[in-house]
Protein backbone atom coordinates (compact mmCIF):
# COMPACT_ATOMS: atom_id res chain seq x y z
CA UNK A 1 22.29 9.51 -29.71
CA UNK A 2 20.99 7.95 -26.85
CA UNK A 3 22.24 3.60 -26.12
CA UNK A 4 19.73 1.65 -24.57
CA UNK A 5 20.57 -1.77 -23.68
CA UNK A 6 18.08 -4.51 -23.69
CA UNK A 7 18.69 -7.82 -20.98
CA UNK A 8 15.84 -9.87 -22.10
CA UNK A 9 13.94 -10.10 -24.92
CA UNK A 10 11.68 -7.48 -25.23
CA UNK A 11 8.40 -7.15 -27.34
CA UNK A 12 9.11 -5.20 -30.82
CA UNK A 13 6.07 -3.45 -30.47
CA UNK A 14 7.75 -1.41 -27.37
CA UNK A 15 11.08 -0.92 -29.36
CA UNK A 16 9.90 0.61 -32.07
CA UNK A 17 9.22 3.40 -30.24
CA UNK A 18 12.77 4.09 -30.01
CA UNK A 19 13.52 6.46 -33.07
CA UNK A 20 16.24 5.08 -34.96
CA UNK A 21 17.89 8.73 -35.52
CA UNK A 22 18.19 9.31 -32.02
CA UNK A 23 18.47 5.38 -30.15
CA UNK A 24 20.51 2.52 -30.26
CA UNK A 25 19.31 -0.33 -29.09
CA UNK A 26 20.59 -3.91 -28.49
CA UNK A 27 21.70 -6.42 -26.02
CA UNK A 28 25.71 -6.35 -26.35
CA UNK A 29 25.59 -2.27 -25.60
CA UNK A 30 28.57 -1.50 -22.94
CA UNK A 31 27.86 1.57 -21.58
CA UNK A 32 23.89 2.34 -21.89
CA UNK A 33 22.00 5.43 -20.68
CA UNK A 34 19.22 3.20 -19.88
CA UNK A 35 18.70 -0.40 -19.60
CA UNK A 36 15.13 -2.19 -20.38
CA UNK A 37 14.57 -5.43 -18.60
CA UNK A 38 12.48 -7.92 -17.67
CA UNK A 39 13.32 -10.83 -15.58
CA UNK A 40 17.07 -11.06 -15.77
CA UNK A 41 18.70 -10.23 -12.49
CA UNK A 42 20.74 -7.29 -11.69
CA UNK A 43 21.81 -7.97 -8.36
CA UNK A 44 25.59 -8.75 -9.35
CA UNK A 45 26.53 -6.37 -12.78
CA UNK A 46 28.60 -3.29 -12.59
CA UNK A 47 27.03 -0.59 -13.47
CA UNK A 48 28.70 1.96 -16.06
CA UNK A 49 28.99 5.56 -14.95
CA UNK A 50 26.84 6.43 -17.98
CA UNK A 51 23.87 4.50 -16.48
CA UNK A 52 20.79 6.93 -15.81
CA UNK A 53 17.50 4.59 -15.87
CA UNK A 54 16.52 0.94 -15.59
CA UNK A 55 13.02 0.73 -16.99
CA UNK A 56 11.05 -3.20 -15.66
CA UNK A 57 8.49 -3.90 -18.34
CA UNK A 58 6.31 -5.24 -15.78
CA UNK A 59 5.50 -4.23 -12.17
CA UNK A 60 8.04 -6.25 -9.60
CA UNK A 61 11.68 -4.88 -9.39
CA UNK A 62 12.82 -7.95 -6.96
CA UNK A 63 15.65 -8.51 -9.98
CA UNK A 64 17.23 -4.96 -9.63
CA UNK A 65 19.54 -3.98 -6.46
CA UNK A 66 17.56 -0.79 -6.08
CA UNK A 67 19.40 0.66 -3.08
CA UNK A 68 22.73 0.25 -5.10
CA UNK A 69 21.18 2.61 -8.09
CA UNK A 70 19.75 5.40 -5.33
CA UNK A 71 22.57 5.73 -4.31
CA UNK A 72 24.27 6.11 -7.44
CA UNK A 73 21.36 8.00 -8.79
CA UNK A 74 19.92 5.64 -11.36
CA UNK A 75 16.55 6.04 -11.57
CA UNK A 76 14.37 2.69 -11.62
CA UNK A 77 10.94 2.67 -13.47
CA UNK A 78 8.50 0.02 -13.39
CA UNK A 79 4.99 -0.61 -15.54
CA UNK A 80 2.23 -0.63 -13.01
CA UNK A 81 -1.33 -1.51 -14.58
CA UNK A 82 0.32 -2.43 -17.87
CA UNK A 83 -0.07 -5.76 -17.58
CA UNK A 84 -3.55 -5.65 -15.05
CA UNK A 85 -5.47 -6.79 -17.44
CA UNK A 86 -3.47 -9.98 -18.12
CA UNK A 87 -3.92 -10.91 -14.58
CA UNK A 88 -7.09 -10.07 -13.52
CA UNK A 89 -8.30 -12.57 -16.42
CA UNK A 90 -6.21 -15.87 -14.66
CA UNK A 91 -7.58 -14.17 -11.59
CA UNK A 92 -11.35 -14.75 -13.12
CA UNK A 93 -10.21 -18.26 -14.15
CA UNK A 94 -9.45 -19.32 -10.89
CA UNK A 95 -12.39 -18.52 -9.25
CA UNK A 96 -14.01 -20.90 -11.53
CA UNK A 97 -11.31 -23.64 -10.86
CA UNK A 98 -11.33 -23.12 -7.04
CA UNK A 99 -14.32 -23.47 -7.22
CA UNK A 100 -15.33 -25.99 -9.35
CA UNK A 101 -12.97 -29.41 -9.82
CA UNK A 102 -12.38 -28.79 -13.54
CA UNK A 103 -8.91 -29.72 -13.58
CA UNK A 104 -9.40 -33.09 -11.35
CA UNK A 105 -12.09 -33.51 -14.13
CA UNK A 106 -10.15 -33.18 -17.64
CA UNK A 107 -7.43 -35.81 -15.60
CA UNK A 108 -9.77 -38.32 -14.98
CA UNK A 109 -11.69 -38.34 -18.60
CA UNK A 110 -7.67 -38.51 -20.30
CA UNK A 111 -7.16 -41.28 -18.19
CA UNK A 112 -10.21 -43.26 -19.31
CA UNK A 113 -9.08 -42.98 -23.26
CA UNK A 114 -8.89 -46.70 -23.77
CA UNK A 115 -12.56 -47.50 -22.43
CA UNK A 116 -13.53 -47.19 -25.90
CA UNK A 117 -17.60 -47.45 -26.08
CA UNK A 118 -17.39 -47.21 -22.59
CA UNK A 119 -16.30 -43.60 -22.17
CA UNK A 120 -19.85 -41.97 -22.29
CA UNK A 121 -21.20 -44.08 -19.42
CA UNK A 122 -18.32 -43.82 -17.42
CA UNK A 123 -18.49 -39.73 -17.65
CA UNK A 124 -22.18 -39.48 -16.38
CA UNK A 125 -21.30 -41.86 -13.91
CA UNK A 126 -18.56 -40.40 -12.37
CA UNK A 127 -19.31 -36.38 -13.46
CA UNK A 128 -20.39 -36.24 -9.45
CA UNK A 129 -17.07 -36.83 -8.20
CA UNK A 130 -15.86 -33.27 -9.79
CA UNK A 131 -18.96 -31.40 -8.54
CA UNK A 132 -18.61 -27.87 -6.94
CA UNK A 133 -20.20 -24.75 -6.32
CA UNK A 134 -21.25 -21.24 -8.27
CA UNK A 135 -19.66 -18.35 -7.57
CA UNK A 136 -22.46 -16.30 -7.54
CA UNK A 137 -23.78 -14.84 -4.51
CA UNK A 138 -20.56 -15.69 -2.83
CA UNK A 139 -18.32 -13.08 -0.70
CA UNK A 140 -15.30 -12.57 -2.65
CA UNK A 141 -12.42 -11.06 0.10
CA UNK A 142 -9.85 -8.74 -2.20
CA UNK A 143 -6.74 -7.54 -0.54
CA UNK A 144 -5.13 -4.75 -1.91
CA UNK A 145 -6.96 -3.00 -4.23
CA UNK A 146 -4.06 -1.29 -6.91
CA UNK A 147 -4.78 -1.55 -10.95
CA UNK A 148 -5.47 -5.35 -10.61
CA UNK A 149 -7.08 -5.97 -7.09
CA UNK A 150 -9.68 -2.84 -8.71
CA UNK A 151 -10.51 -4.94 -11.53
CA UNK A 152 -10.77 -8.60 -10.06
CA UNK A 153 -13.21 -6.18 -7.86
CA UNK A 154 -15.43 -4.98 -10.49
CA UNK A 155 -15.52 -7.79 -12.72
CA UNK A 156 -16.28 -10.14 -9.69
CA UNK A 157 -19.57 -7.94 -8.76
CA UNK A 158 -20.67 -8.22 -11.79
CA UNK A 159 -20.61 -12.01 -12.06
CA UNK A 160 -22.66 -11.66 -8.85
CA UNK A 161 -20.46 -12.03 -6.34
CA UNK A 162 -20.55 -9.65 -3.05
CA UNK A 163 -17.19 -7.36 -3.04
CA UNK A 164 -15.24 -6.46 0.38
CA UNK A 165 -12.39 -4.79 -0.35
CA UNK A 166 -8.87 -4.04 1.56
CA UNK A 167 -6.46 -1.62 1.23
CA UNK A 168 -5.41 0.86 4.07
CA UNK A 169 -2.94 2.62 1.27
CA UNK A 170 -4.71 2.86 -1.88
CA UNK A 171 -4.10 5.73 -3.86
CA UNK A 172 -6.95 8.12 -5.67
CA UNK A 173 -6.31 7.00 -8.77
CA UNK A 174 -7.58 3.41 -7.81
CA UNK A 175 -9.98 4.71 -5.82
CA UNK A 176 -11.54 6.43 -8.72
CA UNK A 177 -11.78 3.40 -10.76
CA UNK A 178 -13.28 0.72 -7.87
CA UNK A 179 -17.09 0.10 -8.29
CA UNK A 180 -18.97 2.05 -5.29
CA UNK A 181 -20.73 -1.13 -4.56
CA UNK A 182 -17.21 -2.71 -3.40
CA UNK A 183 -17.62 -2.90 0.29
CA UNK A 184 -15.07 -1.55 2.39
CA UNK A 185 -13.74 -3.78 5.13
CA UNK A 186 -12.09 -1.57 8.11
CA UNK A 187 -9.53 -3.95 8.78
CA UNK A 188 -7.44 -7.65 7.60
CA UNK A 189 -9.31 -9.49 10.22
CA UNK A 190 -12.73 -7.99 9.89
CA UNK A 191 -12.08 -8.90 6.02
CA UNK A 192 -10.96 -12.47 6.75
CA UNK A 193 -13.72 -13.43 8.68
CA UNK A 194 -16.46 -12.88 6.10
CA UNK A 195 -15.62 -14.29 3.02
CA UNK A 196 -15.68 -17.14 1.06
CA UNK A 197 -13.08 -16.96 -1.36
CA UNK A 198 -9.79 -14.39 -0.86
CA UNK A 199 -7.51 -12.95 -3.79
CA UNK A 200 -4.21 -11.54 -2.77
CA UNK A 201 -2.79 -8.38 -4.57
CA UNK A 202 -0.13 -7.00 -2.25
CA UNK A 203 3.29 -6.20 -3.03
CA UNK A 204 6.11 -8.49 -1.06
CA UNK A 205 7.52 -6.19 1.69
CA UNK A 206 9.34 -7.71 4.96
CA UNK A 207 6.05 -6.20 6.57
CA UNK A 208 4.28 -8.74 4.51
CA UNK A 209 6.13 -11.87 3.85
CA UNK A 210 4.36 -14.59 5.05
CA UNK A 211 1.50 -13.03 6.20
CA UNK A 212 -1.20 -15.23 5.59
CA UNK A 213 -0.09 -18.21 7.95
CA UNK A 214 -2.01 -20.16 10.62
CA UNK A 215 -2.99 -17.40 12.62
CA UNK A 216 -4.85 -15.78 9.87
CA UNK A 217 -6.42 -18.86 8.59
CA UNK A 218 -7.80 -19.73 11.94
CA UNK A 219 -9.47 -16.32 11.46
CA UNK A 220 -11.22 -17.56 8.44
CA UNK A 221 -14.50 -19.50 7.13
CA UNK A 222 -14.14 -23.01 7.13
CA UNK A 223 -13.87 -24.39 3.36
CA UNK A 224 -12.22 -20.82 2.51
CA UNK A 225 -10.93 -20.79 -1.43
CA UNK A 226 -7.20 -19.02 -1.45
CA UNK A 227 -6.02 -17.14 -4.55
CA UNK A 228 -2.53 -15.87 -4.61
CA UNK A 229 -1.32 -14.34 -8.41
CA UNK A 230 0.48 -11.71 -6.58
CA UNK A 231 3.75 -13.37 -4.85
CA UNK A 232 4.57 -16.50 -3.41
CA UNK A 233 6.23 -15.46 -0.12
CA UNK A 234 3.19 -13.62 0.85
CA UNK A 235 1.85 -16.87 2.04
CA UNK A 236 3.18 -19.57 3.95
CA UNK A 237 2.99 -22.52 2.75
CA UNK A 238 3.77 -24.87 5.90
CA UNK A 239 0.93 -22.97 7.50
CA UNK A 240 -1.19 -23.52 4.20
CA UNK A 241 -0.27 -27.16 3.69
CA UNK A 242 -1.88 -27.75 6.83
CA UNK A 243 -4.32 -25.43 6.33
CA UNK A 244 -5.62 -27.80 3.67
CA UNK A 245 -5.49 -30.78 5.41
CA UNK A 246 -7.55 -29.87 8.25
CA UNK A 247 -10.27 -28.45 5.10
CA UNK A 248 -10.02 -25.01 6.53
CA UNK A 249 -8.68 -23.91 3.13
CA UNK A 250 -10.77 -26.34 0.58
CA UNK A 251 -8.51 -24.89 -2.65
CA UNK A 252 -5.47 -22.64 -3.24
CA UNK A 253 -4.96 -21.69 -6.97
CA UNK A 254 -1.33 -19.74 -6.70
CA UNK A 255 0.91 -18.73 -9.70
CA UNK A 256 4.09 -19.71 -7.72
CA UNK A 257 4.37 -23.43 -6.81
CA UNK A 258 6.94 -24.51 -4.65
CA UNK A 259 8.17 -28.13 -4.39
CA UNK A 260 6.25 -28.65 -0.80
CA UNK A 261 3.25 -27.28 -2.46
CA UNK A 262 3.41 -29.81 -5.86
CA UNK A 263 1.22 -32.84 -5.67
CA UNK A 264 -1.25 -31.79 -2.60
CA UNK A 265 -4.87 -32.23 -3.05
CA UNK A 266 -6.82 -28.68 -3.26
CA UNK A 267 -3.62 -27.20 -4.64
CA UNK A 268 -3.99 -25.79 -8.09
CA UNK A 269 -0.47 -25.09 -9.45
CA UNK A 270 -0.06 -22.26 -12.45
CA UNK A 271 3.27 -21.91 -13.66
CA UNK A 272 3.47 -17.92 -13.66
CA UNK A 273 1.27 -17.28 -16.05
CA UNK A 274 -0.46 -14.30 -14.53
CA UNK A 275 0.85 -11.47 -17.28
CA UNK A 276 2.13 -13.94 -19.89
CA UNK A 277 0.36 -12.68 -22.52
CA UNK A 278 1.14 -11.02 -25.93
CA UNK A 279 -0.65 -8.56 -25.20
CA UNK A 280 0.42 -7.92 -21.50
CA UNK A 281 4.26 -8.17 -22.63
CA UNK A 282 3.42 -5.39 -25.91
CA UNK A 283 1.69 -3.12 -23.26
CA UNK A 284 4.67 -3.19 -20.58
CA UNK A 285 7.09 -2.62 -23.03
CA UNK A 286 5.82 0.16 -24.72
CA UNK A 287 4.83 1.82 -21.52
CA UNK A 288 8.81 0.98 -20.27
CA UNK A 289 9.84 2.30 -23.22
CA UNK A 290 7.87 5.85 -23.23
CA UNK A 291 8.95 6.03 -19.64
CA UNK A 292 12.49 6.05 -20.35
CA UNK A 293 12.05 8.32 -23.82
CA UNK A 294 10.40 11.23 -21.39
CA UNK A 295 13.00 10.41 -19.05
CA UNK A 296 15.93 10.63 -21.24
CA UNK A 297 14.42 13.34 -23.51
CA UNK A 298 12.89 15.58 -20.63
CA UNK A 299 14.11 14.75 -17.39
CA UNK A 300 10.65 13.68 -16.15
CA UNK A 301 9.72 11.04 -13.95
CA UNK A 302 6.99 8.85 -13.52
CA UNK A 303 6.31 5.47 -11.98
CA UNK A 304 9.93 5.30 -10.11
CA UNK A 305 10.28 2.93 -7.44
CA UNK A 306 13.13 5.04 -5.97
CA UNK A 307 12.46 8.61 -7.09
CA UNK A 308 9.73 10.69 -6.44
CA UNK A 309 7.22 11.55 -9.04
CA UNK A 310 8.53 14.45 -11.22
CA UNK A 311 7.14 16.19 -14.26
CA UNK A 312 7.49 19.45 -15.61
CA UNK A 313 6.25 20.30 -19.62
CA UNK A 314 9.02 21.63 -21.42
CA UNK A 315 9.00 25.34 -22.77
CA UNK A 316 10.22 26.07 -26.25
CA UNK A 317 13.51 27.07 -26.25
CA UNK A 318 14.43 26.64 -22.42
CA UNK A 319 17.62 24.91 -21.20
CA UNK A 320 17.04 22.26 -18.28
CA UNK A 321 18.87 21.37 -15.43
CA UNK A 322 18.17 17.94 -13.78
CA UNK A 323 19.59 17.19 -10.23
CA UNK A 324 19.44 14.56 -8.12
CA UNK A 325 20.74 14.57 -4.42
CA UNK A 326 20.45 13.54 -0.99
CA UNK A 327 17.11 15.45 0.75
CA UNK A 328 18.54 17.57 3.15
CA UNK A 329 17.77 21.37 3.74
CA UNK A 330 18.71 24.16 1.79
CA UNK A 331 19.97 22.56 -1.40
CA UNK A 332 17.53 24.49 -3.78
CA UNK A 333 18.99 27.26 -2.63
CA UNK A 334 22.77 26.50 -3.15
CA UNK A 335 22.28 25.28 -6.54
CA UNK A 336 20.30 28.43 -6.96
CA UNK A 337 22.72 30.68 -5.55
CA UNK A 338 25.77 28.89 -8.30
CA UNK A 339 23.22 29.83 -10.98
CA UNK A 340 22.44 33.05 -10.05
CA UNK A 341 26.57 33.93 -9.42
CA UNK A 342 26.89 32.89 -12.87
CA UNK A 343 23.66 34.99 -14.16
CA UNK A 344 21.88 32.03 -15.37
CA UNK A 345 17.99 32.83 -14.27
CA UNK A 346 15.48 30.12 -13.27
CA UNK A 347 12.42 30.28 -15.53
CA UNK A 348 10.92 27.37 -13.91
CA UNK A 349 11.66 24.83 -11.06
CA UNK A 350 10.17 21.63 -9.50
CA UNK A 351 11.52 20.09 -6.60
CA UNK A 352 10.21 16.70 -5.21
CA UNK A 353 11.47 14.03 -2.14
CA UNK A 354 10.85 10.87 -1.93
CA UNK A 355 12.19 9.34 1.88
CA UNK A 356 16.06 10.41 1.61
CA UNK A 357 16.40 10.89 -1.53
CA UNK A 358 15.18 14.22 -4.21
CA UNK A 359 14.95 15.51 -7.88
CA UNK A 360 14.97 18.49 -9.28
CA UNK A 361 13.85 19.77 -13.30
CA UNK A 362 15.10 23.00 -13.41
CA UNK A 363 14.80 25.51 -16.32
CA UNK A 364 17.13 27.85 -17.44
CA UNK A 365 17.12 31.20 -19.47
CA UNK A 366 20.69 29.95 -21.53
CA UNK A 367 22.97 27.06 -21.82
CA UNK A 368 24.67 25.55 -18.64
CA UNK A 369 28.07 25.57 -19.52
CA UNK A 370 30.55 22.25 -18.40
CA UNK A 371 32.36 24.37 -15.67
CA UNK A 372 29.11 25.25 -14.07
CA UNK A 373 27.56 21.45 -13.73
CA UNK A 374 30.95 20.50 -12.72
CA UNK A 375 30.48 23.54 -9.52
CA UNK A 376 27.07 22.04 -9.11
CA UNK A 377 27.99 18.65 -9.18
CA UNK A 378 30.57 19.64 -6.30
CA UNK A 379 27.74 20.78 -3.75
CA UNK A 380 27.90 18.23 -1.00
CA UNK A 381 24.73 15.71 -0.94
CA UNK A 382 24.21 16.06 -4.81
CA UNK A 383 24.57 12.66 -6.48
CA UNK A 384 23.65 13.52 -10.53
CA UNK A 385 23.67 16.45 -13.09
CA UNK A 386 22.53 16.55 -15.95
CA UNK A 387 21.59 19.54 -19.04
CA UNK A 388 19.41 18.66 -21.36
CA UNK A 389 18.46 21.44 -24.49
């Protein structure tokens, strides 16, 4: 029976998947072979030797030390695109609110509640001061153009906006799903010079922290509208507070307010709401949780943040070997050479690297026996063994 621990409250709907003849799962489990998690942060536990997966029901991993489980040979999954949906929605909603002063309007009228008779002559006479603009037929910029940036791209053309798109590392699969009639922009600056309103969708790297800051402002449209649901260090805010006050950026609607950011007029605050949904937190759970199952069950990998893509369908009756080690030459072919000493034939074999570090599902005509894993486990450079039947 597999343990899985659980460090936040996770949505029943992705639990359930766990069979109860072959899981346990709760929160007080010592020594898990997997942990599910959301927010909590993992920077400072010990990890049990047991440990084999972390699955992140939801897309960042900034909460788990992910150099300290490579090297231990804990394999880190996260949900990309589970929760797209969720934010591409907010996303929608704040081009309406950047762009229209909805949310100076609803203050005003709920401070006007005791005017009594008054209120309906007060509203027309004031609606003016809340006025904006339609979005339509407006340049929307979108950088980075993954599961969500691809939506916000599609739905945006067809609320009539023109598209440009950026992203010098998008993958096919997003490819396939963004709207030919997204323009592509050949570069940040080319991008930034063009548009009216910009959405950010870029992970947090130390290649990107911070960098939309005064020199890329001064590269955009006066009056520009700023939307930021993917993380708050990507922009500066020093540079955007006074980005703001010299109306080169007339609105930023960002999902992580700071204290410097709080109380500054064309700053619309949401308190991370960008995949707080039901239906966002069912979806990365259940995807976290099949993940993990596969993982556990079969050895294969998919959506790692520290491990390369890895999967292999199982044949009926095979044995498999799962290794994990350091990628440096000819380590297929001394784990090979153990198995073939000990007459134990390969019936199938993947082997895939991901920067220093590699996997391999290996399948076997018999059982591994303990004294064998323990001769593989003693090759120099490997870091994990495991048989599964």
């Amino acid at each position: 029976m597999y343990k899985i621990q659980t460090l936040n409250k996770i949505s029943p709907k992705g639990l359930e998947h766990f069979q109860r003849e072959a899981y346990e799962v709760a929160s007080e489990i010592l020594t898990p072979d997997a942990v599910v998690v959301r927010s909590f942060k993992m920077h400072d536990m010990e990890f049990d030797k047991n440990l084999k997966a972390i699955a992140r029901a939801g897309a960042g991993t900034n909460n788990i030390p992910i150099q300290k489980c490579s090297e231990k040979g804990i394999v880190v999954f996260n949900t990309p695109g589970a929760n797209a949906n969720a934010v591409k929605e907010l996303v929608l909603t704040a081009l309406f609110l950047s762009s229209r002063d909805i949310t100076g309007g609803v203050i005003w009228t709920q401070s006007i509640a005791n005017e009594g008779e008054n209120v309906p002559s007060l509203v027309e006479k004031n609606k003016s001061n809340f006025a904006g603009c339609e979005i339509k037929g407006k340049k929307l910029g979108v950088v980075g153009l993954g599961a969500i940036g691809a939506m916000v791209a599609n739905n945006a053309l067809d609320l009539g906006m023109e598209v440009i798109g950026y992203d010098p590392y998008i993958s096919v699969e997003a490819a396939w799903k963004l709207s030919s009639k997204v323009k592509k922009a050949t570069g940040l600056e080319t991008l930034l010079s063009q548009v009216d309103y910009l959405t950010i969708h870029m992970p947090l790297l130390d290649s990107t922290k911070g960098l939309f800051n005064a020199e890329k402002f001064a590269m955009m449209k006066n009056n520009i509208k700023i939307i930021n649901f993917a993380r708050g260090g990507l922009v500066n805010d020093d540079d955007m507070l006074k980005a703001l006050e010299s109306k080169k950026v007339s609105s930023y609607v960002t999902d992580f307010p700071t204290a410097k950011l709080l109380n500054t007029k064309g700053v619309i605050p949401i308190p991370h709401l960008g995949a707080s949904t039901a239906e966002s937190e069912e979806n990365c759970a259940v995807m976290a949780v099949e993940q993990i199952k596969d993982f556990l069950e079969n050895g294969n990998i998919k959506n790692s943040v520290n491990f390369p893509e890895c999967i292999l369908p199982r044949a009926v009756g095979e044995n498999r070997l799962l290794i994990a080690n350091k990628n440096i030459p000819n380590m297929i072919g001394k784990i090979s050479s153990i198995l073939a000493t000990n007459s134990i034939n390969i019936s199938d074999l993947l082997n895939k690297s991901r920067d220093n570090l590699a996997y391999n599902i290996i399948d076997v005509d018999k059982q591994i026996p303990d004294n064998i894993a323990k001769k593989l486990q003693e090759i120099e450079g490997i870091i994990t063994v495991r048989v599964i039947k």
